[in-house]
C-alpha atoms as a PDB file:
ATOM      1  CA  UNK A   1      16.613 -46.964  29.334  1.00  0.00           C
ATOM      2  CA  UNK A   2      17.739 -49.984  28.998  1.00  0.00           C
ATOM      3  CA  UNK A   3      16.442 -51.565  32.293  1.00  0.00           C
ATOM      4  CA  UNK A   4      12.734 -49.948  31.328  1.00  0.00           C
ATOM      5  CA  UNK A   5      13.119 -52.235  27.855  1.00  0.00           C
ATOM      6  CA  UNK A   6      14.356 -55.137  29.513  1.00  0.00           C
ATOM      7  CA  UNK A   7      11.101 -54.504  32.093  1.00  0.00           C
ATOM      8  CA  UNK A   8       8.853 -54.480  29.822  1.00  0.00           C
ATOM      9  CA  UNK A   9      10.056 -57.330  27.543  1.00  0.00           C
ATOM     10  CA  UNK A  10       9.907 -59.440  30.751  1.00  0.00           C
ATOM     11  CA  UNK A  11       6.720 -58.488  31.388  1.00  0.00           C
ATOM     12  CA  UNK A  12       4.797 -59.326  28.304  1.00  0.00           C
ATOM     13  CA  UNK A  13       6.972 -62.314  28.206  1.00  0.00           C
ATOM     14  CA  UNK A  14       5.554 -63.949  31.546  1.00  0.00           C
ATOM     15  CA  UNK A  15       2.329 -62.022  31.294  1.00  0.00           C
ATOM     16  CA  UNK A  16       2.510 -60.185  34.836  1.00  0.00           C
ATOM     17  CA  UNK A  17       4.679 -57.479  36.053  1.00  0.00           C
ATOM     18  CA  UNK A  18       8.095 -57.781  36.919  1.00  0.00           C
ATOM     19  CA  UNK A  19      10.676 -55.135  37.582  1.00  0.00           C
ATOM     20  CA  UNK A  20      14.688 -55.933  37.436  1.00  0.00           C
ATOM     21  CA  UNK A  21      16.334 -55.065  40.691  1.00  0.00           C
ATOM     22  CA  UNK A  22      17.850 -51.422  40.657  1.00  0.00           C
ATOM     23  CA  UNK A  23      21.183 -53.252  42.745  1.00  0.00           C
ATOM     24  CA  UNK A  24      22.000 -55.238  39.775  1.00  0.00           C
ATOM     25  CA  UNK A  25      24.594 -52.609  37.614  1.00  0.00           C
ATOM     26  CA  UNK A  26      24.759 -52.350  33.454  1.00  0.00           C
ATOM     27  CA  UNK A  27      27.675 -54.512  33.332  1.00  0.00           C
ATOM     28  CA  UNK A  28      26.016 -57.322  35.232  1.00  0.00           C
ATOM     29  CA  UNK A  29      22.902 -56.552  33.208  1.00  0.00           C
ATOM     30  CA  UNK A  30      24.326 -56.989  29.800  1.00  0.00           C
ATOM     31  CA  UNK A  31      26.133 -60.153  30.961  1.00  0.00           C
ATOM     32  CA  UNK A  32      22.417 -61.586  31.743  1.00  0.00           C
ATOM     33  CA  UNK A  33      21.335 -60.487  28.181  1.00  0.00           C
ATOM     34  CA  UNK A  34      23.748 -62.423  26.791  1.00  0.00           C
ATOM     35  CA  UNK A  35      23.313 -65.467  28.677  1.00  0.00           C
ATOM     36  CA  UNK A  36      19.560 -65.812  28.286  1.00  0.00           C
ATOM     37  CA  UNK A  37      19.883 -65.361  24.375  1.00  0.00           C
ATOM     38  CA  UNK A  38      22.270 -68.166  24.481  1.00  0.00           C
ATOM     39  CA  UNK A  39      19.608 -70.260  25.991  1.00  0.00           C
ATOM     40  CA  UNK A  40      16.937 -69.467  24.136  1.00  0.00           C
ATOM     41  CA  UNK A  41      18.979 -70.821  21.422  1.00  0.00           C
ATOM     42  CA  UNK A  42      19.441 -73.539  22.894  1.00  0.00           C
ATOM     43  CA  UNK A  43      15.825 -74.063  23.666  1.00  0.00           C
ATOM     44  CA  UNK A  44      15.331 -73.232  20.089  1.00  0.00           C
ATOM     45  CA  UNK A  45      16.612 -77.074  19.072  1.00  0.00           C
ATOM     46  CA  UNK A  46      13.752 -78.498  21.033  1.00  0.00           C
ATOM     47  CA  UNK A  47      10.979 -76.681  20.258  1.00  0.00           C
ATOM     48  CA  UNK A  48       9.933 -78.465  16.894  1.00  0.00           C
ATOM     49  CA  UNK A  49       9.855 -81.605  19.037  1.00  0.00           C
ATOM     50  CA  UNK A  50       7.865 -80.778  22.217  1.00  0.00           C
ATOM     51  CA  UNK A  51       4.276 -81.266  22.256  1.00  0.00           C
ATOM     52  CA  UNK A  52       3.449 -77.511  22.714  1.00  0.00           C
ATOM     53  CA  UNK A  53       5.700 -75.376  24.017  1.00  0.00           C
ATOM     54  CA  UNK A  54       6.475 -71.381  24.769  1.00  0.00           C
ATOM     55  CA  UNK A  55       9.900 -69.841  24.870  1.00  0.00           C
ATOM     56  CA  UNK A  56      12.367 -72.179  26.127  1.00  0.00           C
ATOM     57  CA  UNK A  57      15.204 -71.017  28.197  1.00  0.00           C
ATOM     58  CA  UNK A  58      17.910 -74.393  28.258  1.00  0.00           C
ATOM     59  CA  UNK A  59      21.061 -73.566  30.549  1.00  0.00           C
ATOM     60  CA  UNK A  60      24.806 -75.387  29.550  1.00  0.00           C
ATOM     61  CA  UNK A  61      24.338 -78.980  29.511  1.00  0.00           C
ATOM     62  CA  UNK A  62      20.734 -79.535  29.985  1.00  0.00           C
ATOM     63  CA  UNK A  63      18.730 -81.915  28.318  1.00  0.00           C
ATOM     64  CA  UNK A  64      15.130 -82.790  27.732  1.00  0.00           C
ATOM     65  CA  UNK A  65      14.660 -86.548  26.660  1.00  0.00           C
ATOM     66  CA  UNK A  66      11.361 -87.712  25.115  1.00  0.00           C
ATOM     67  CA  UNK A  67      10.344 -84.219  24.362  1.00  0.00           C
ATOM     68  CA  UNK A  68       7.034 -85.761  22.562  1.00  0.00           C
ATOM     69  CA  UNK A  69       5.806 -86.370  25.661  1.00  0.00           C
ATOM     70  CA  UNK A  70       6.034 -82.973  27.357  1.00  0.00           C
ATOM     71  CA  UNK A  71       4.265 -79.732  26.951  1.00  0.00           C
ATOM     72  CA  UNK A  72       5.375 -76.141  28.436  1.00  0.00           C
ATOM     73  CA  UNK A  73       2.587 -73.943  28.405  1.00  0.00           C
ATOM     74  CA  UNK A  74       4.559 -70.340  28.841  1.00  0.00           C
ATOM     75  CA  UNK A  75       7.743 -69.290  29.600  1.00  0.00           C
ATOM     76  CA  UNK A  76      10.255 -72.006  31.026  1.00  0.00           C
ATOM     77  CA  UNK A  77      13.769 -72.107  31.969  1.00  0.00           C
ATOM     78  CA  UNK A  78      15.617 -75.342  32.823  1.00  0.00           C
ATOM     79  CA  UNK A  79      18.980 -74.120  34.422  1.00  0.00           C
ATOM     80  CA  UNK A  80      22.596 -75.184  33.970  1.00  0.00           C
ATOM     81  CA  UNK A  81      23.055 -79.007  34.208  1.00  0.00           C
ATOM     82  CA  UNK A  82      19.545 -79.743  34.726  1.00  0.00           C
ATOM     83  CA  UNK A  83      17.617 -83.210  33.100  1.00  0.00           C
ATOM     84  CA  UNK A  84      13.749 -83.489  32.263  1.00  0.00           C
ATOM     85  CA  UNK A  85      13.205 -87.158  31.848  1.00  0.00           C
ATOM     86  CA  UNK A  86       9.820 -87.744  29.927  1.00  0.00           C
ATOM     87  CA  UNK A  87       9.934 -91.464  29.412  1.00  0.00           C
ATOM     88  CA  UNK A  88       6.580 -91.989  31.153  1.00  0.00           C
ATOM     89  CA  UNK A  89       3.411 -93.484  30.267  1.00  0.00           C
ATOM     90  CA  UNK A  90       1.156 -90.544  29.806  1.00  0.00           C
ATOM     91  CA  UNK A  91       2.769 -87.079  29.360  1.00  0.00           C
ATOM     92  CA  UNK A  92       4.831 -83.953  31.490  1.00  0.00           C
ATOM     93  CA  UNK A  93       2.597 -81.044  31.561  1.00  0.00           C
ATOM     94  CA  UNK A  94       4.371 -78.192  32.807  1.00  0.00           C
ATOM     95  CA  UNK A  95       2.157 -74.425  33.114  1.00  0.00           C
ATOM     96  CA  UNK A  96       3.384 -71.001  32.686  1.00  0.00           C
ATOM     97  CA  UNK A  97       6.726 -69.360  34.183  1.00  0.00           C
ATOM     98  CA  UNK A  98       8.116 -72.280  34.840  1.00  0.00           C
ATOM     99  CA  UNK A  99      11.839 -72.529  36.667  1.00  0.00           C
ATOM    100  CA  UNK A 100      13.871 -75.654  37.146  1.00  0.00           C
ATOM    101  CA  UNK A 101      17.150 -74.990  38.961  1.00  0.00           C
ATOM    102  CA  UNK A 102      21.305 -76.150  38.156  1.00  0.00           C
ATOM    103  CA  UNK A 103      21.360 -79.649  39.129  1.00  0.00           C
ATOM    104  CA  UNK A 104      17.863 -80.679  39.286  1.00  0.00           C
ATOM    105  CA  UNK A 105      16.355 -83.569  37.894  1.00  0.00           C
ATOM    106  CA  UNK A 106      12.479 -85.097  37.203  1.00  0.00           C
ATOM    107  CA  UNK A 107      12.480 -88.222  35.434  1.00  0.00           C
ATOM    108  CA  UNK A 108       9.775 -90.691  34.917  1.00  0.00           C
ATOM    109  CA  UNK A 109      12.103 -93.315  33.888  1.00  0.00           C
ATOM    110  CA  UNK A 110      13.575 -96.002  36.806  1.00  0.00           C
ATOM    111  CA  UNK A 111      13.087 -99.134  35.011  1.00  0.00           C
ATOM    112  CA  UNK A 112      11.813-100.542  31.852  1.00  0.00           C
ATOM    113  CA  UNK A 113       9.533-102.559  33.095  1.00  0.00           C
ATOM    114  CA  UNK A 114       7.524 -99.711  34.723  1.00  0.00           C
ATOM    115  CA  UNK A 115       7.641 -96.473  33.584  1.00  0.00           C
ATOM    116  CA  UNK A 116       6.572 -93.803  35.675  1.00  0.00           C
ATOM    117  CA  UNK A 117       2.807 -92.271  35.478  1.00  0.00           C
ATOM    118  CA  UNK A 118       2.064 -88.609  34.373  1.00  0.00           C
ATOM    119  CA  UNK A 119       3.540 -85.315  36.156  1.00  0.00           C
ATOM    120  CA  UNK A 120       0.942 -82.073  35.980  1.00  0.00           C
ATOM    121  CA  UNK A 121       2.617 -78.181  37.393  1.00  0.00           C
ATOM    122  CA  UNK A 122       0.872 -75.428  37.289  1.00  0.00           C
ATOM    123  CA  UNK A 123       1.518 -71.936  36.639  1.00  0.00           C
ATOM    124  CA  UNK A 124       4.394 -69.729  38.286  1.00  0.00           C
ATOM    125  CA  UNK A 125       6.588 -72.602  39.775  1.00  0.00           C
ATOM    126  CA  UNK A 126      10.496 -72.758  40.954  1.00  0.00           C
ATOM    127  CA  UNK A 127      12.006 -74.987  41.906  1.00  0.00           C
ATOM    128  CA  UNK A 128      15.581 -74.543  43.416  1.00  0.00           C
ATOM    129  CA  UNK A 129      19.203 -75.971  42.552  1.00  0.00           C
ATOM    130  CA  UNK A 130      19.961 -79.798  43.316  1.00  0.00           C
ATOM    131  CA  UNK A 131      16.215 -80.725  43.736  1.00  0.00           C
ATOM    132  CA  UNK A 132      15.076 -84.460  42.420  1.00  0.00           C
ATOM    133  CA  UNK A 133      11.159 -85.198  41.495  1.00  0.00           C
ATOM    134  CA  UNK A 134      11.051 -88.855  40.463  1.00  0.00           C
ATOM    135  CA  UNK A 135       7.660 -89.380  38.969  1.00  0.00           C
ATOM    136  CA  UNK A 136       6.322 -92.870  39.527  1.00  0.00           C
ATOM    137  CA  UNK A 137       2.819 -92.455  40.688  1.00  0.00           C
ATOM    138  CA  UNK A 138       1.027 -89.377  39.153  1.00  0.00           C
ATOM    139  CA  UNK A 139       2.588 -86.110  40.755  1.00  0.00           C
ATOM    140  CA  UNK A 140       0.518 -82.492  40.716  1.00  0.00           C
ATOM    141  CA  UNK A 141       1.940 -79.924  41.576  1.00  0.00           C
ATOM    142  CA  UNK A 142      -0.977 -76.431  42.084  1.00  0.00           C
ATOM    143  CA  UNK A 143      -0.024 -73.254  40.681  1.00  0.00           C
ATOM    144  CA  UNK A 144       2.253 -70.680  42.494  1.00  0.00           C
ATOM    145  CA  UNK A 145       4.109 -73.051  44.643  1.00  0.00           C
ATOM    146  CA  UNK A 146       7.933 -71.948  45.602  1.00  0.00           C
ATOM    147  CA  UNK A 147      10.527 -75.115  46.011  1.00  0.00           C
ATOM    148  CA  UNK A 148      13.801 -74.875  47.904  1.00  0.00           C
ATOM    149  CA  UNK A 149      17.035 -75.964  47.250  1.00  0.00           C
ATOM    150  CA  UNK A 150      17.766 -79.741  47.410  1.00  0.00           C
ATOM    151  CA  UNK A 151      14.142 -80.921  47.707  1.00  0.00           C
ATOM    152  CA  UNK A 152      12.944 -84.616  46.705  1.00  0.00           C
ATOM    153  CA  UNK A 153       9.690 -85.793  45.908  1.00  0.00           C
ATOM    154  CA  UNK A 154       9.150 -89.742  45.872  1.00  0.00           C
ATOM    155  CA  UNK A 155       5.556 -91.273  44.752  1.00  0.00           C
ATOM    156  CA  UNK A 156       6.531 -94.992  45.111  1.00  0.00           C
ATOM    157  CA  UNK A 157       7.122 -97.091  47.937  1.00  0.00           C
ATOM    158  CA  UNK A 158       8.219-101.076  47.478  1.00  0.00           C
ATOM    159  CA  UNK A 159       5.988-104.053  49.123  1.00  0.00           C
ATOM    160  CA  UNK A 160       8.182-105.735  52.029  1.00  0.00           C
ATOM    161  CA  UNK A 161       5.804-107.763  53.761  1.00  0.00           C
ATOM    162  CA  UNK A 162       7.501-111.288  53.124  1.00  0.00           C
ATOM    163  CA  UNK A 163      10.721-111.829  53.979  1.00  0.00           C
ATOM    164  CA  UNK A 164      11.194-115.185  52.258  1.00  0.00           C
ATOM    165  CA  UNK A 165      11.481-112.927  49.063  1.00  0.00           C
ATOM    166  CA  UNK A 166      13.842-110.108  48.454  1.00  0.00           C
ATOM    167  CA  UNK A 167      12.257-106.650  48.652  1.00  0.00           C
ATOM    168  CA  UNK A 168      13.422-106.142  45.073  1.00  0.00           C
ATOM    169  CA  UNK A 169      10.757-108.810  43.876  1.00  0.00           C
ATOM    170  CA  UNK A 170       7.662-107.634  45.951  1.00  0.00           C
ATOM    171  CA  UNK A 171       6.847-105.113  43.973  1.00  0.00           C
ATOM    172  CA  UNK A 172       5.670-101.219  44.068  1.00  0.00           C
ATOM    173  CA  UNK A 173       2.677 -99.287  45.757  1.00  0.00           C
ATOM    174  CA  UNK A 174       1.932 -95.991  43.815  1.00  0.00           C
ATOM    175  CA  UNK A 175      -0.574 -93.477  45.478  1.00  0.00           C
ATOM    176  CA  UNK A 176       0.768 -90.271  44.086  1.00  0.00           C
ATOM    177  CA  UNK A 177       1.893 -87.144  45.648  1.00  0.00           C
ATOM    178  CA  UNK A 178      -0.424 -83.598  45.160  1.00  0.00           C
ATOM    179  CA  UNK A 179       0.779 -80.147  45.926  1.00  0.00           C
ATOM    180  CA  UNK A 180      -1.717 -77.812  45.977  1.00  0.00           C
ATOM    181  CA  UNK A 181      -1.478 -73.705  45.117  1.00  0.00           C
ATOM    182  CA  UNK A 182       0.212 -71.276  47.449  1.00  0.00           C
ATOM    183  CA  UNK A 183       2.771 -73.833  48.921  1.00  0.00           C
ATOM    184  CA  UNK A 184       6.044 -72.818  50.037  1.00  0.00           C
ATOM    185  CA  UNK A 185       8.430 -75.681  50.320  1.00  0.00           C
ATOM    186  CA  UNK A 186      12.037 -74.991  52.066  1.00  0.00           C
ATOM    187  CA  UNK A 187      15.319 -76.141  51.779  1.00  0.00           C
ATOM    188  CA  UNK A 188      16.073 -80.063  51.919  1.00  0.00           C
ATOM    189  CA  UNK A 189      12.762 -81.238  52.598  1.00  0.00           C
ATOM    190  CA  UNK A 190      11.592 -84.789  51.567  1.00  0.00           C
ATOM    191  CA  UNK A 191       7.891 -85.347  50.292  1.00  0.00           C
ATOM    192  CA  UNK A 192       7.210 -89.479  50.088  1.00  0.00           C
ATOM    193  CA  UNK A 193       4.478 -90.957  48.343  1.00  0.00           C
ATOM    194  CA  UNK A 194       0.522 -91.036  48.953  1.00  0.00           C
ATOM    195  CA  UNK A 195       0.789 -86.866  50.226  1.00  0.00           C
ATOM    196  CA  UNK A 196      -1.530 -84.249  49.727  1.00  0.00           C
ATOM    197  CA  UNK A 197      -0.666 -80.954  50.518  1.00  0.00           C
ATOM    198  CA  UNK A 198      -2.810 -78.461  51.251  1.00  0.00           C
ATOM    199  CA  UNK A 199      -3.803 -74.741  49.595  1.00  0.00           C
ATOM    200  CA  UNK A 200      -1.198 -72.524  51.136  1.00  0.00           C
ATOM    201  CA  UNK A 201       0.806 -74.458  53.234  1.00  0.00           C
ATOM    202  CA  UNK A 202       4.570 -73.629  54.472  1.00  0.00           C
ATOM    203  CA  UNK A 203       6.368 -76.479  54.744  1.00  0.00           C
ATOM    204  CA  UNK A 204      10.126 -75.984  56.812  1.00  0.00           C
ATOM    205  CA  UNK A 205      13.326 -76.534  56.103  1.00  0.00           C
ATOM    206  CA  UNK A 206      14.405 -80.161  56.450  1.00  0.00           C
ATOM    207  CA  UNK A 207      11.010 -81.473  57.158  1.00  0.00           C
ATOM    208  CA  UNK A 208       9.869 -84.953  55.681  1.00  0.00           C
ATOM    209  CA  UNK A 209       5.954 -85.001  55.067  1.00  0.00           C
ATOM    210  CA  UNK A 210       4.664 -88.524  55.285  1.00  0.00           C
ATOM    211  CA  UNK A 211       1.282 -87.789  55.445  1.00  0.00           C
ATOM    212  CA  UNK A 212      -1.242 -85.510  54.339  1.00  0.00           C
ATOM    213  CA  UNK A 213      -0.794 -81.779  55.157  1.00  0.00           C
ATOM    214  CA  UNK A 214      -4.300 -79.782  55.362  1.00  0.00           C
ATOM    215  CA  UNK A 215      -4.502 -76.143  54.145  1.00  0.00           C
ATOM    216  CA  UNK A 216      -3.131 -73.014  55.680  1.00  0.00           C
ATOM    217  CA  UNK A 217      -0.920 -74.141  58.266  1.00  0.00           C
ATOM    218  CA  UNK A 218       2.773 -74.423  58.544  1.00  0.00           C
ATOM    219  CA  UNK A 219       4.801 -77.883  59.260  1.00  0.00           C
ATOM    220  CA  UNK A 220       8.280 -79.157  60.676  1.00  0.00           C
ATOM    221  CA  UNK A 221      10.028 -81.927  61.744  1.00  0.00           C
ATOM    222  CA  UNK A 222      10.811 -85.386  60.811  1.00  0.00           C
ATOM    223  CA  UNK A 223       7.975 -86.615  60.045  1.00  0.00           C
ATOM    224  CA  UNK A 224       6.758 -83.282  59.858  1.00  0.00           C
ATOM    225  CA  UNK A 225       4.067 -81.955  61.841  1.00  0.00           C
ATOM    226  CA  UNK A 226       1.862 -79.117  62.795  1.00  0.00           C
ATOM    227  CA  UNK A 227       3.384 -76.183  64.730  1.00  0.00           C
ATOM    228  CA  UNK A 228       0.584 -73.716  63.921  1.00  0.00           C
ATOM    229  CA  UNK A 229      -2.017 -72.225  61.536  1.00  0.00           C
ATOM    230  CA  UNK A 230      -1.728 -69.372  59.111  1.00  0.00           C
ATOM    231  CA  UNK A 231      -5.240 -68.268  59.436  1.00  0.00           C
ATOM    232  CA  UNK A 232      -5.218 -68.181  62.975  1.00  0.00           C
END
């Protein structure tokens, strides 16, 4: 009975169905209960001060800074030790069902000179434990796109074209990095800045995507590269 409630609480809650696996035992269960009502509290603190936001799920020593300047659209749960950063110039808007794992960071804010851009995610995102998405140029991320463990995502790379000044001075470029819906991301994979990837694309563990990615196929390597086509 209890696992039929939970069920269907879950499933009004994100809007789609969802069904608890029959493995997990009562015990277990309960202990999960618990757990999520303790960060919904938790949430609870931040909600007058986001810019819009659903039910907030905040794990043990997570933190949300410059909540003006994000808005959660649905559901969202920001695991144990986790940081959203919102010091950026425009606003964090972050869609439905929304998952950021234990020890995972975005932050718009480097410097003070030059706060990062704007960060858009769709609708039905995770992204795994230990991951990093520094928002400098404008990141978009589609709807429906699964992220691995230990993933980074940089949209900024510095000027070094003189070397009678220190890299340091030269400046930034800032294309921005896009993710488009369907993507599956693996474990430990690097995404640098001026990327587009493509509707549907599988992306393997380890990989580092330099350049743009087109739709449908699936990549590896360093820097990653085609090794065949989904729709083929």
């Amino acid at each position: 009975m209890l696992r039929k409630i939970l069920n269907n609480f879950a499933s009004r809650l994100k809007g789609q169905p969802y069904q608890i696996d029959t493995a997990l035992n009562s015990i277990d269960l309960i202990g999960i209960i618990f757990t999520r009502v303790f960060m919904i509290v938790r949430g609870a603190r931040y909600k007058m001060r986001l810019r819009k936001s659903g039910p907030l799920f905040l794990g043990r020593r997570s933190r949300i800074v410059s909540p003006r300047k994000i808005e959660f659209l649905g559901v969202a749960t920001l695991n144990d030790n986790s940081l959203i950063d919102a010091r950026v110039k425009t606003m964090v808007s972050i869609g439905k069902n929304f998952t950021l794992g234990q020890n995972s960071i975005i932050e718009g804010f480097g410097v003070i000179t030059n706060l990062g851009s704007k960060l858009t995610v769709g609708s039905n995102v995770g992204i795994s434990a230990n991951s990093l998405i520094s928002i400098r140029g404008n990141v978009e991320i589609g709807n429906d796109v699964i992220i691995g463990p230990y993933f980074s995502l940089h949209p900024e790379n510095h000027v070094f074209e003189r070397i009678d000044l220190p890299i340091r001075l030269q400046g930034e470029r800032r294309k921005g990095i896009c993710i488009k819906n369907n993507v599956w991301i693996g474990a430990r994979v690097t995404v640098l800045d001026g990327v587009t990837i493509g509707v549907g694309t599988i992306v393997a563990a380890g990989a580092v995507v330099v350049k743009d990615i087109p739709d449908n196929c699936i990549v590896a390597g360093v820097p990653a590269t085609i090794i065949s086509y989904r729709d083929k």
